[in-house]
Every structure is written in C-alpha cells, then in structure tokens.
PDB file of N, CA and C in Angstrom:
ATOM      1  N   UNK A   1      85.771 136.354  35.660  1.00  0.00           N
ATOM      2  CA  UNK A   1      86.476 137.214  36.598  1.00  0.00           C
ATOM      3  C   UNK A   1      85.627 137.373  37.851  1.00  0.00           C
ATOM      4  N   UNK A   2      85.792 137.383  38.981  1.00  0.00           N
ATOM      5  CA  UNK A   2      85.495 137.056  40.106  1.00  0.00           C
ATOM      6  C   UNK A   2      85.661 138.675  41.045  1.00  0.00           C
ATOM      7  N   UNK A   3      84.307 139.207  41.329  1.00  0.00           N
ATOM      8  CA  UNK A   3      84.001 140.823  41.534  1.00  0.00           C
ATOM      9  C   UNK A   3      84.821 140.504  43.069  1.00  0.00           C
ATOM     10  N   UNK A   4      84.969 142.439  43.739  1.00  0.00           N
ATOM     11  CA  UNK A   4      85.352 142.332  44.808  1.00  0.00           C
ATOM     12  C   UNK A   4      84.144 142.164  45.346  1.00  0.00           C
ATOM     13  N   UNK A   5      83.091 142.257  45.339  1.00  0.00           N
ATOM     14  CA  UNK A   5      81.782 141.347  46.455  1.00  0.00           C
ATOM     15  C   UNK A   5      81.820 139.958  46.586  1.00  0.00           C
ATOM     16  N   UNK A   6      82.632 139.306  45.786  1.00  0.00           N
ATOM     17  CA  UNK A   6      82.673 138.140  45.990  1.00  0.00           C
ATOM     18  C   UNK A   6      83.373 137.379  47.607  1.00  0.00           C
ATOM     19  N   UNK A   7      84.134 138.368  47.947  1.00  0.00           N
ATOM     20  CA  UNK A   7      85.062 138.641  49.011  1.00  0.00           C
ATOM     21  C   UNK A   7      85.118 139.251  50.384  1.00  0.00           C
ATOM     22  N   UNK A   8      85.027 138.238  51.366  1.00  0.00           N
ATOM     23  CA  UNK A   8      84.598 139.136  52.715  1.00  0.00           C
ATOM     24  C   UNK A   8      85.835 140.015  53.301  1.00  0.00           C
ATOM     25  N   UNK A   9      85.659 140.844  53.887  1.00  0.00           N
ATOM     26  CA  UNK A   9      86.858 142.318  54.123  1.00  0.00           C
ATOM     27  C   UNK A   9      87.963 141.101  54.491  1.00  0.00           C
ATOM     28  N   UNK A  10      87.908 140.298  55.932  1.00  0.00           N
ATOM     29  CA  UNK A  10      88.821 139.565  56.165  1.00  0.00           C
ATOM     30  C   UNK A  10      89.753 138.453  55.113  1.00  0.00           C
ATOM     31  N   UNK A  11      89.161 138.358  53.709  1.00  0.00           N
ATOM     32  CA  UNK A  11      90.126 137.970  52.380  1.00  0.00           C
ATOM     33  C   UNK A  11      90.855 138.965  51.852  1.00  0.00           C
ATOM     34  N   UNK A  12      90.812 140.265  52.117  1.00  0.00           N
ATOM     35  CA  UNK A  12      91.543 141.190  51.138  1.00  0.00           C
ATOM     36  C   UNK A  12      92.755 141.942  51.876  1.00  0.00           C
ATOM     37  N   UNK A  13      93.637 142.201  51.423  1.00  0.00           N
ATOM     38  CA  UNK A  13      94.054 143.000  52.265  1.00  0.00           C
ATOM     39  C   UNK A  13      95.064 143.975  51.277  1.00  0.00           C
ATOM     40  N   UNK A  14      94.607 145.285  51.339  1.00  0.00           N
ATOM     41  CA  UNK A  14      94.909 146.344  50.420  1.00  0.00           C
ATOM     42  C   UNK A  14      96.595 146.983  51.002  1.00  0.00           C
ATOM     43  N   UNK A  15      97.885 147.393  49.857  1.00  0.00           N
ATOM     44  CA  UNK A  15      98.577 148.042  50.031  1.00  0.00           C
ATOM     45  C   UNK A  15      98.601 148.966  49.481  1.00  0.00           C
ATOM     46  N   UNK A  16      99.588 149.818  50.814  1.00  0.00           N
ATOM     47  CA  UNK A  16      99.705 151.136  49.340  1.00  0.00           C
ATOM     48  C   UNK A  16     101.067 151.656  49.465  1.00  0.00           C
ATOM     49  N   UNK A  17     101.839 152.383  49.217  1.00  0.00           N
ATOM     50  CA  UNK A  17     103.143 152.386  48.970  1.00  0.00           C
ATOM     51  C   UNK A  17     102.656 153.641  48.420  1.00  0.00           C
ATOM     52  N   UNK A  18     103.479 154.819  49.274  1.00  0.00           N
ATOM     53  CA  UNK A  18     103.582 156.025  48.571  1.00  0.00           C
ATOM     54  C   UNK A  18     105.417 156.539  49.171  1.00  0.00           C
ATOM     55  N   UNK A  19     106.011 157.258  47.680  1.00  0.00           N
ATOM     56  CA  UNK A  19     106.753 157.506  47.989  1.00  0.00           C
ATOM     57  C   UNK A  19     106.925 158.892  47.710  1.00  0.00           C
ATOM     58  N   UNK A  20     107.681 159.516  48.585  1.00  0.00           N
ATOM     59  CA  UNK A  20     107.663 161.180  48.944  1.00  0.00           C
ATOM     60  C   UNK A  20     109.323 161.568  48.400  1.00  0.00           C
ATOM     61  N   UNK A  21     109.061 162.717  47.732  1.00  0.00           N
ATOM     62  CA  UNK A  21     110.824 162.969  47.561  1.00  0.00           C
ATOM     63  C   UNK A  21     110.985 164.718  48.281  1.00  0.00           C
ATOM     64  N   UNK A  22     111.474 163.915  49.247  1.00  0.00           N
ATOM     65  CA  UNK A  22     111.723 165.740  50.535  1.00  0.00           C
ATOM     66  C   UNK A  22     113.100 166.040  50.496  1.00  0.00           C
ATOM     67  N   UNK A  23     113.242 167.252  50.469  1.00  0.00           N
ATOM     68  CA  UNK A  23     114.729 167.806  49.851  1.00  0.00           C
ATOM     69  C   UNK A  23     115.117 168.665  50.952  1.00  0.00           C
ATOM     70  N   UNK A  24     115.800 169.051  51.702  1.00  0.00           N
ATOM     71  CA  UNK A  24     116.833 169.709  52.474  1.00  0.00           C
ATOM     72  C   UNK A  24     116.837 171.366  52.371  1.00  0.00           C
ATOM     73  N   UNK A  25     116.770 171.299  50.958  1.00  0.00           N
ATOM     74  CA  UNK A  25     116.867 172.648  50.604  1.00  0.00           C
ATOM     75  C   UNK A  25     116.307 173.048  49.101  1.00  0.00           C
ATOM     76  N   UNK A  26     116.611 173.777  48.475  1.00  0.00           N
ATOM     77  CA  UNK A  26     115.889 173.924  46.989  1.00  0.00           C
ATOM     78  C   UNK A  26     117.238 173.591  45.929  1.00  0.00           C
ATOM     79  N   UNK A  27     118.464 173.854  46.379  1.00  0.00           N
ATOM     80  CA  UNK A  27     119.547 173.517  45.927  1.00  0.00           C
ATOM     81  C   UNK A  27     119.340 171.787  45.559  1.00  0.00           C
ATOM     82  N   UNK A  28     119.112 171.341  46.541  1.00  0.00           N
ATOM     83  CA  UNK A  28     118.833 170.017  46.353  1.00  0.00           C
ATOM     84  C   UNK A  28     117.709 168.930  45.350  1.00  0.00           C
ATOM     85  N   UNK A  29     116.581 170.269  45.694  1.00  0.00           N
ATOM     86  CA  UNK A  29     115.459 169.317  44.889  1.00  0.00           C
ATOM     87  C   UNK A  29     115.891 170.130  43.585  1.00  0.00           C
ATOM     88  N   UNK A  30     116.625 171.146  43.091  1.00  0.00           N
ATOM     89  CA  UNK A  30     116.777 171.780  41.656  1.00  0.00           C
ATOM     90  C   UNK A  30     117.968 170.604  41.096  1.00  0.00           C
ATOM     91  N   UNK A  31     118.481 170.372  42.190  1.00  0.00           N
ATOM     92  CA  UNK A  31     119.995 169.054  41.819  1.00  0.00           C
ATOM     93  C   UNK A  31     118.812 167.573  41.175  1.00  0.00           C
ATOM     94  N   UNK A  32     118.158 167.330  41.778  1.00  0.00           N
ATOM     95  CA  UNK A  32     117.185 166.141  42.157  1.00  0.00           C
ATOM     96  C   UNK A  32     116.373 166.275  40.665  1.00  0.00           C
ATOM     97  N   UNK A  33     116.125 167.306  40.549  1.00  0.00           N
ATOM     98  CA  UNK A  33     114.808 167.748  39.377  1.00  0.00           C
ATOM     99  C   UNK A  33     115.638 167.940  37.757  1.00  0.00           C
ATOM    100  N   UNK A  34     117.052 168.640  37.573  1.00  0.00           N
ATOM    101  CA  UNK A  34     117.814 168.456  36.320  1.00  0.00           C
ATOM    102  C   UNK A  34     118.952 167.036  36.392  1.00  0.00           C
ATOM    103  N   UNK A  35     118.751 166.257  37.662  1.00  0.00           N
ATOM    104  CA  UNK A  35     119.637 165.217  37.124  1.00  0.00           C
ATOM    105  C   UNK A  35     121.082 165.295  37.787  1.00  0.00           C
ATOM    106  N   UNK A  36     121.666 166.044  38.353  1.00  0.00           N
ATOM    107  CA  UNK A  36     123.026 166.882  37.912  1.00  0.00           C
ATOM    108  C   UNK A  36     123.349 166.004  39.173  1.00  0.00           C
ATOM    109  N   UNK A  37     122.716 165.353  40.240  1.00  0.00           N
ATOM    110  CA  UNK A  37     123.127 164.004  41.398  1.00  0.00           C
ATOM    111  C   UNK A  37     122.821 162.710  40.765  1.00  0.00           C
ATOM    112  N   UNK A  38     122.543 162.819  39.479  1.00  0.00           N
ATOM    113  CA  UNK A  38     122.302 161.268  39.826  1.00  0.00           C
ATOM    114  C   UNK A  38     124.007 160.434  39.469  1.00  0.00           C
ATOM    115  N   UNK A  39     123.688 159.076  40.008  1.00  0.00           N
ATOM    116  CA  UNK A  39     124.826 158.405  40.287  1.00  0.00           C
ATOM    117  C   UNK A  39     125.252 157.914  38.999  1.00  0.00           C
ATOM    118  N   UNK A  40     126.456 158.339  38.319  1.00  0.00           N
ATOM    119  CA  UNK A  40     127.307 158.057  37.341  1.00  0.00           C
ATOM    120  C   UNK A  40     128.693 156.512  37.518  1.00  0.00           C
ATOM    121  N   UNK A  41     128.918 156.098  37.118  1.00  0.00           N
ATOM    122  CA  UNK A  41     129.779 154.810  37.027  1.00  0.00           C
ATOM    123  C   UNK A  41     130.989 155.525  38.133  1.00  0.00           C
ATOM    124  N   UNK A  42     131.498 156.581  37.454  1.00  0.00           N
ATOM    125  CA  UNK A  42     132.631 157.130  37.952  1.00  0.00           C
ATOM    126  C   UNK A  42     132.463 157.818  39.161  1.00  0.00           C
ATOM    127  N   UNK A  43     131.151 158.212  39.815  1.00  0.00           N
ATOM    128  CA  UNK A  43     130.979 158.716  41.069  1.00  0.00           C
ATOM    129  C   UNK A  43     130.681 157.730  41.462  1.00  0.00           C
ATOM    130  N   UNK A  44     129.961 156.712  41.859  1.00  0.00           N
ATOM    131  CA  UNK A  44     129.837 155.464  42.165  1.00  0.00           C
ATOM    132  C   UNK A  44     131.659 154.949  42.834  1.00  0.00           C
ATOM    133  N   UNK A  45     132.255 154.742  41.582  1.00  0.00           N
ATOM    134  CA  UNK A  45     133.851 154.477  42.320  1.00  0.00           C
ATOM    135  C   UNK A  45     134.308 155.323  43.418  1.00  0.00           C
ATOM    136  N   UNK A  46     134.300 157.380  42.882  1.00  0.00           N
ATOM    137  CA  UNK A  46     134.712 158.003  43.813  1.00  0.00           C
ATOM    138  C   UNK A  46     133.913 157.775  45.633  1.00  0.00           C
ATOM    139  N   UNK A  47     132.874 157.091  45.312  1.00  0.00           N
ATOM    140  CA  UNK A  47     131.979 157.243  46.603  1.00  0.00           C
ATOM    141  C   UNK A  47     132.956 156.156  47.625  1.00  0.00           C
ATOM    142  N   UNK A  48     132.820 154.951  46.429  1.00  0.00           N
ATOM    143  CA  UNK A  48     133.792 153.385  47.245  1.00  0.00           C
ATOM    144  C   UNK A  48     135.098 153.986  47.635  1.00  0.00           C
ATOM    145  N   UNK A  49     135.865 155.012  46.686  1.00  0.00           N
ATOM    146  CA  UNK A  49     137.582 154.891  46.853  1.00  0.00           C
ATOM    147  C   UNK A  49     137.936 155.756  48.311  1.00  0.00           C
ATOM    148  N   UNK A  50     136.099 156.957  48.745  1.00  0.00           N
ATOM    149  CA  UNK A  50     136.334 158.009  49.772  1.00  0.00           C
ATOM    150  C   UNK A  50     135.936 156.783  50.979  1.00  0.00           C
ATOM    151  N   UNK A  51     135.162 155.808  50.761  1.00  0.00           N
ATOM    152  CA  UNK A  51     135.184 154.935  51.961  1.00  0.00           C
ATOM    153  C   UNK A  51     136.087 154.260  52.613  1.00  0.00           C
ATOM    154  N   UNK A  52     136.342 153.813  51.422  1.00  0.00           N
ATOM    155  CA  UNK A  52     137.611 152.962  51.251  1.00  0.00           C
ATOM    156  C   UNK A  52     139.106 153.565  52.481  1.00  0.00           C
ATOM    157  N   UNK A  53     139.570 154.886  51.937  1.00  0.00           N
ATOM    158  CA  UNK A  53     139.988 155.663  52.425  1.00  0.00           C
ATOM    159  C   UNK A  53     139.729 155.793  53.841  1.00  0.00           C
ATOM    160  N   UNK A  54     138.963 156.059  54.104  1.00  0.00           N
ATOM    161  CA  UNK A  54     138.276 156.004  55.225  1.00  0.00           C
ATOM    162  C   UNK A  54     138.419 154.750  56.584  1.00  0.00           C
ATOM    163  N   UNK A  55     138.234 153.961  55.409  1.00  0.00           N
ATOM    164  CA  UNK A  55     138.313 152.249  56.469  1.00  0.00           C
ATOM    165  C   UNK A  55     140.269 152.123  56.903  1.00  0.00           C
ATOM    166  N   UNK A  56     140.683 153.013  56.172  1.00  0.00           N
ATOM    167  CA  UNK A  56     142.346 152.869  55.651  1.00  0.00           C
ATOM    168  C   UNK A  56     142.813 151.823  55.071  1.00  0.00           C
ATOM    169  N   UNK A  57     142.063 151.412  53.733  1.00  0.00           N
ATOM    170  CA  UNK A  57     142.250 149.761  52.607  1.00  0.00           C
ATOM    171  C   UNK A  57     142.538 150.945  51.713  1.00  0.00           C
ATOM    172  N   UNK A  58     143.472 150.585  50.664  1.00  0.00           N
ATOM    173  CA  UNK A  58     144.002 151.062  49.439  1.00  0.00           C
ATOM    174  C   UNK A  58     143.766 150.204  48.155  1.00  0.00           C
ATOM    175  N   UNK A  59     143.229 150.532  47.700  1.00  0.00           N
ATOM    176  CA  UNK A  59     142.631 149.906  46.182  1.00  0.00           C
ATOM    177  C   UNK A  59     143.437 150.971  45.438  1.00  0.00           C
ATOM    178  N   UNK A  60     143.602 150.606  44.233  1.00  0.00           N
ATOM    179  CA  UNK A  60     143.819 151.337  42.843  1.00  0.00           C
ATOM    180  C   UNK A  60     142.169 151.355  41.982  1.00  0.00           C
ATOM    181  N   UNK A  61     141.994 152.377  41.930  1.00  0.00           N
ATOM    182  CA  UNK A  61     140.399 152.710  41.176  1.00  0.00           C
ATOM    183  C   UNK A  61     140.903 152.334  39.652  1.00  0.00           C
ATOM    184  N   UNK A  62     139.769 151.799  39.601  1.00  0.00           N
ATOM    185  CA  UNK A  62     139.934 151.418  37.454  1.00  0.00           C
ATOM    186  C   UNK A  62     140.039 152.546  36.706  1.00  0.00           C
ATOM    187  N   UNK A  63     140.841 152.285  36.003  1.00  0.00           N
ATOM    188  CA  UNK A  63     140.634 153.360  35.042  1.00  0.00           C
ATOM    189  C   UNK A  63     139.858 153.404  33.973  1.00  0.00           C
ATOM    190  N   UNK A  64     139.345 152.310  33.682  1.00  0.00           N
ATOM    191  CA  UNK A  64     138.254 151.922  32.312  1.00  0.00           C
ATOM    192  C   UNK A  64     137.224 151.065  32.853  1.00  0.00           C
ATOM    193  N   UNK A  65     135.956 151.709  33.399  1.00  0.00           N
ATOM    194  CA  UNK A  65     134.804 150.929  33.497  1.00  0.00           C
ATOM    195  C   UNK A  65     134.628 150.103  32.735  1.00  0.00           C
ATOM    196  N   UNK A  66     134.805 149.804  31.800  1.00  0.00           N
ATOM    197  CA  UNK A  66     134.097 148.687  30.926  1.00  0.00           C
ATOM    198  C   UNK A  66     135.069 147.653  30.772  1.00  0.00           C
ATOM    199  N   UNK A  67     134.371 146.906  31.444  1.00  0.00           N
ATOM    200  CA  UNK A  67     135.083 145.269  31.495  1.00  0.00           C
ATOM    201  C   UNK A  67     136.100 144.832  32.242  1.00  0.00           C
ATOM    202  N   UNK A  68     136.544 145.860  33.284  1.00  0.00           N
ATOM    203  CA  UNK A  68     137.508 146.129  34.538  1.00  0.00           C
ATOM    204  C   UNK A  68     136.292 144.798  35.310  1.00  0.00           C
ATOM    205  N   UNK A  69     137.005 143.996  36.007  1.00  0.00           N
ATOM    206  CA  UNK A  69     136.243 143.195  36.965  1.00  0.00           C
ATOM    207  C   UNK A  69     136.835 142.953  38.155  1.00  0.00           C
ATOM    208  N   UNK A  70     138.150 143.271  37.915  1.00  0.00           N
ATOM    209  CA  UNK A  70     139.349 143.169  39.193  1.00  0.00           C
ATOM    210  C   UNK A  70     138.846 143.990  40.504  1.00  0.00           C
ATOM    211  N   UNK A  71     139.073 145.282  40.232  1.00  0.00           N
ATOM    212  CA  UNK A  71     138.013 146.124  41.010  1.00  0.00           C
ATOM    213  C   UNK A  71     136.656 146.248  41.599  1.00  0.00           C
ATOM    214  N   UNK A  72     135.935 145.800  40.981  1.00  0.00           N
ATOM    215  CA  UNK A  72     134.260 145.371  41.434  1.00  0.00           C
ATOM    216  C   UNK A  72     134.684 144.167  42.471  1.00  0.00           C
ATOM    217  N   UNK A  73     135.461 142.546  42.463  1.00  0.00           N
ATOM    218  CA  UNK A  73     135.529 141.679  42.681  1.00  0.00           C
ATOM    219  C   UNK A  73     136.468 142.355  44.313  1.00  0.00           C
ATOM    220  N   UNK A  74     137.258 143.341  44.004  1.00  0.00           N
ATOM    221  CA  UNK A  74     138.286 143.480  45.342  1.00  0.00           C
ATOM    222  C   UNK A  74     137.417 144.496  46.131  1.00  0.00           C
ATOM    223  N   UNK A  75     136.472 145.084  45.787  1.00  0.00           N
ATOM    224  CA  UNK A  75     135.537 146.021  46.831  1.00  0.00           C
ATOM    225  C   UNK A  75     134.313 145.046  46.913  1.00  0.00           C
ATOM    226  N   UNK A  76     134.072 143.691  46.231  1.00  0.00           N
ATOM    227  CA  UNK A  76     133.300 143.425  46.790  1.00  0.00           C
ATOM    228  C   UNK A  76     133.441 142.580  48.011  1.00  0.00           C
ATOM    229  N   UNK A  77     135.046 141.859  47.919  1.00  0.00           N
ATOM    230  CA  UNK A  77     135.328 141.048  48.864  1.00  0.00           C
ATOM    231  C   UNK A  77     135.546 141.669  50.332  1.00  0.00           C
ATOM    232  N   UNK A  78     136.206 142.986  49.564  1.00  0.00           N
ATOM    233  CA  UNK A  78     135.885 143.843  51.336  1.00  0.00           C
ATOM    234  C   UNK A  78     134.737 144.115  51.691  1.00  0.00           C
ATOM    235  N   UNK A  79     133.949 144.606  51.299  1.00  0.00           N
ATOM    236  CA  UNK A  79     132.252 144.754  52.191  1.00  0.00           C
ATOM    237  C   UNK A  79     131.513 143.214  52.346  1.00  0.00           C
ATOM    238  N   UNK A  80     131.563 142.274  51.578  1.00  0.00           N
ATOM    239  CA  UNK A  80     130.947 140.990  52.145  1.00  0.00           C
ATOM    240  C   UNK A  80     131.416 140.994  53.521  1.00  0.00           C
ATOM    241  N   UNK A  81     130.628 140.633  54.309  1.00  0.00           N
ATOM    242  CA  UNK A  81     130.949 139.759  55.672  1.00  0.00           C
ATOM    243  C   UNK A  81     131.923 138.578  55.445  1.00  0.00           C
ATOM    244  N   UNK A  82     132.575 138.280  56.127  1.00  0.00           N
ATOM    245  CA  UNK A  82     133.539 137.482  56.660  1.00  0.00           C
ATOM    246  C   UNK A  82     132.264 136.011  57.021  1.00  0.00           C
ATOM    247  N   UNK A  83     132.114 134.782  56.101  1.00  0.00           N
ATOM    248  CA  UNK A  83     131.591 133.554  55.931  1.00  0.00           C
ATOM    249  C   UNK A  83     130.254 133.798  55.590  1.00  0.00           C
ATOM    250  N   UNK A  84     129.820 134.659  54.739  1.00  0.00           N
ATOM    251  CA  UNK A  84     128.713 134.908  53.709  1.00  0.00           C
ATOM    252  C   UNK A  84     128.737 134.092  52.899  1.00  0.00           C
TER     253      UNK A  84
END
C-alpha cells in the first residue's frame, strides 16, 4: 500500500461533499424528521396529474401501481424532449 507521502500535493486532489438539510420552518423539519413528506407511489402520481393539469394534457391516473405501465410510458413521452 502506497502512504500519502508518497505523493506530491499537485497528485492529490481532496473532495468533500457536505450536505445540509435547512427547513423553512419547524413544521417542516418535524414533517422532514417523522417521515410524514416523504414521497409515496401515489403522491408521486398526484404531483405528475397537478402538472399535468397545469400544462392542460389529460391523462387518466392508474389506479393500481403495480404493473400499470401505460401510465409511466404516457407521462414519460410527454416530458421527454421532442428527438431525445
């Protein structure tokens, strides 16, 4: 194994990656800290169907996550770019 003295400063080059979780309010980091935001299958859809809405495209939302592919395949063809 080969020490870091083996190595002049200009061979190394150190990262660091820190990540911070800053909250808005305490409502938020108490949401953040029991879980009660994190992203579920079915909020995940409601998030696409309020965009969706939004863009004015009408999808029918699945009614059974599991093994529905029609849906994943028709929201994905709308957000791809056009010759991706």
């Amino acid at each position: 194994m080969t020490s870091s003295t083996d190595h002049s400063q200009e061979d190394v080059r150190v990262s660091i990656l820190w990540k911070a979780f800053c909250f808005a309010h305490a409502a938020e980091q108490e949401a953040y800290l029991k879980g009660t935001d994190n992203l579920t299958p079915r909020r995940i859809v409601e998030i696409f169907q309020s965009d969706l809405r939004h863009r004015g495209v009408r999808i029918n939302p699945p009614e059974d996550l599991d093994g529905t592919h029609t849906w994943v395949r028709e929201v994905m063809d709308i957000y791809t770019p056009q010759g991706a």
